[in-house]
C-alpha atoms as a PDB file:
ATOM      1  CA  UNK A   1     -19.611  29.483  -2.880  1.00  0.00           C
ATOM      2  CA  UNK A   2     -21.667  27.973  -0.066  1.00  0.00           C
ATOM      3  CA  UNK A   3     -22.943  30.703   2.963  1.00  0.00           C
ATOM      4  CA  UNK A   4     -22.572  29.492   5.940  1.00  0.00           C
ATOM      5  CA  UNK A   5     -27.019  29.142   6.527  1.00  0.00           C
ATOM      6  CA  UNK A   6     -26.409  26.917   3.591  1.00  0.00           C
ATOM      7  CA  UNK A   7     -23.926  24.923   4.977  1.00  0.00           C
ATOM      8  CA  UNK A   8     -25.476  24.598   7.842  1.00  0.00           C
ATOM      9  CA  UNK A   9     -28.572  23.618   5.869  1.00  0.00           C
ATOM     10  CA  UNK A  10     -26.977  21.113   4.331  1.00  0.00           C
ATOM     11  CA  UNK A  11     -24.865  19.307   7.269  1.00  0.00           C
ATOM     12  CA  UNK A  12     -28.278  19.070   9.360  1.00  0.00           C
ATOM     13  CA  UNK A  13     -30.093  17.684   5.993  1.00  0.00           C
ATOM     14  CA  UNK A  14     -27.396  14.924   5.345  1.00  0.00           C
ATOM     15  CA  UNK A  15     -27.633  13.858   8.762  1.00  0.00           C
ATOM     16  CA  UNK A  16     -31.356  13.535   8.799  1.00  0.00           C
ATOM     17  CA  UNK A  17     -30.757  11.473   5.975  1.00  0.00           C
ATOM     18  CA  UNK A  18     -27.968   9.490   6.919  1.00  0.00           C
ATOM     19  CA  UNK A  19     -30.243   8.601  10.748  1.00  0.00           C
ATOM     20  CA  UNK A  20     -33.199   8.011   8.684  1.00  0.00           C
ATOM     21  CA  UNK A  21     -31.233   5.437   6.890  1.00  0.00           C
ATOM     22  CA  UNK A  22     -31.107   7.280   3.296  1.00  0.00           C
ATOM     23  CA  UNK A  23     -27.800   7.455   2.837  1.00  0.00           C
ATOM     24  CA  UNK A  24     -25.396   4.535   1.917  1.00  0.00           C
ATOM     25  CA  UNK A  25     -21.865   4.018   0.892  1.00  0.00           C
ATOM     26  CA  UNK A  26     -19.386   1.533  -0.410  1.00  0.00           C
ATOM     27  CA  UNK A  27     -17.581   1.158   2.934  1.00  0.00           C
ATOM     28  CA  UNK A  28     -14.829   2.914   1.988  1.00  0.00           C
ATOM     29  CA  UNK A  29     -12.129   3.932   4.429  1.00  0.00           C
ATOM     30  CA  UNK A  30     -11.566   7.200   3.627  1.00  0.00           C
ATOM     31  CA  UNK A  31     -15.350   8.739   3.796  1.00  0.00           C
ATOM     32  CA  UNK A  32     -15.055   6.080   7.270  1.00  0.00           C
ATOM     33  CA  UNK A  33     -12.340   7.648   8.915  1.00  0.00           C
ATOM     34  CA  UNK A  34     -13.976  11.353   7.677  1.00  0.00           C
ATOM     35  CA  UNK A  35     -17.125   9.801   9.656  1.00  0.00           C
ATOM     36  CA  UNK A  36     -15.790   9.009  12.450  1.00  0.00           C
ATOM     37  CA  UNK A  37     -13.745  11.684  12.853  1.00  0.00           C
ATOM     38  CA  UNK A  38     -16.089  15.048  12.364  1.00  0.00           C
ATOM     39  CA  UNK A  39     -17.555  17.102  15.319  1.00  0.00           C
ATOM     40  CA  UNK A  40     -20.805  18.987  14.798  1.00  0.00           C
ATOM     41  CA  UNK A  41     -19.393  22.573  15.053  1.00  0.00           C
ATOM     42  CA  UNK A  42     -22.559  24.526  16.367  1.00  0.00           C
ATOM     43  CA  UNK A  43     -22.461  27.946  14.043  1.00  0.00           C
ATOM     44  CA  UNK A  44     -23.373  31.094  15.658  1.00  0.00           C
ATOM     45  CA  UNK A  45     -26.986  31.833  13.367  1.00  0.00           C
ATOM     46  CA  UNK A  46     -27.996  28.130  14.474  1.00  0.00           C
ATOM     47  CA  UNK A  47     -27.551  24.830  12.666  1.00  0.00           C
ATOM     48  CA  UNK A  48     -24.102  23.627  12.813  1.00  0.00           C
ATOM     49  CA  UNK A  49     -21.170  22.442  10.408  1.00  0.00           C
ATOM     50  CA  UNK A  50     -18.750  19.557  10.133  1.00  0.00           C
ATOM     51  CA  UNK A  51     -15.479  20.163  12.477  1.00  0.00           C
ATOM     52  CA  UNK A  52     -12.561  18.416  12.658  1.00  0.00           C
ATOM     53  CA  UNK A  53      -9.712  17.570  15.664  1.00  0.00           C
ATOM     54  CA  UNK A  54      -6.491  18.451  14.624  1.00  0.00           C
ATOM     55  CA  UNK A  55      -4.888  15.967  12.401  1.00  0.00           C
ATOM     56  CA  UNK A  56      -7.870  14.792  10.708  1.00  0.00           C
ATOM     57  CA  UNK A  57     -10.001  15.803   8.049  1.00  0.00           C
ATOM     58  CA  UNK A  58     -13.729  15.514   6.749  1.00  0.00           C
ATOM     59  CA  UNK A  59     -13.264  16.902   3.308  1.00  0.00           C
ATOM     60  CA  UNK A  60     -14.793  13.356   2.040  1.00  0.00           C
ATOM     61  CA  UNK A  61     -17.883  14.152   4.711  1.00  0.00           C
ATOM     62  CA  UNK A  62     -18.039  17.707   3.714  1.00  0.00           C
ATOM     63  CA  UNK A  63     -17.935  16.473   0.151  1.00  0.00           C
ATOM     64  CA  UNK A  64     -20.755  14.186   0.261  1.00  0.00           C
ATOM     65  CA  UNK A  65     -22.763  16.688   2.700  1.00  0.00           C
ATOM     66  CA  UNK A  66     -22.729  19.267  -0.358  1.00  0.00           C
ATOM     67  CA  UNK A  67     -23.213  16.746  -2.948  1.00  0.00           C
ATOM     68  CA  UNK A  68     -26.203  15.691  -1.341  1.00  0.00           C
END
């Protein structure tokens, strides 16, 4: 089980590595449209965490976030 310092941990550490250009993918449309659908959720102990609208989903962003 991830905490929620952790997950915040690791949301702000994939996208320091994703702007820092450290991160790469096969341009696949699903982790795409998790892409460029999230919202940075800002969590109430600081950091934040992936968020979705309604009707989408990161669970391919959220995937990869934890993986990394």
């Amino acid at each position: 089980m991830t905490s929620a310092s952790e997950l915040a941990l690791a949301c702000g550490g994939f996208l320091d590595a994703a702007l820092a250009g450290q991160i790469s993918h096969c341009d696949q449309q699903l982790p795409n449209d998790s892409v460029a659908s999230a919202i940075k959720l800002d969590l109430p102990g600081g950091g934040f965490a992936w968020d979705k609208p309604l009707g989408a989903s990161v669970a391919e962003l959220m995937a990869a976030t934890l993986s990394h």
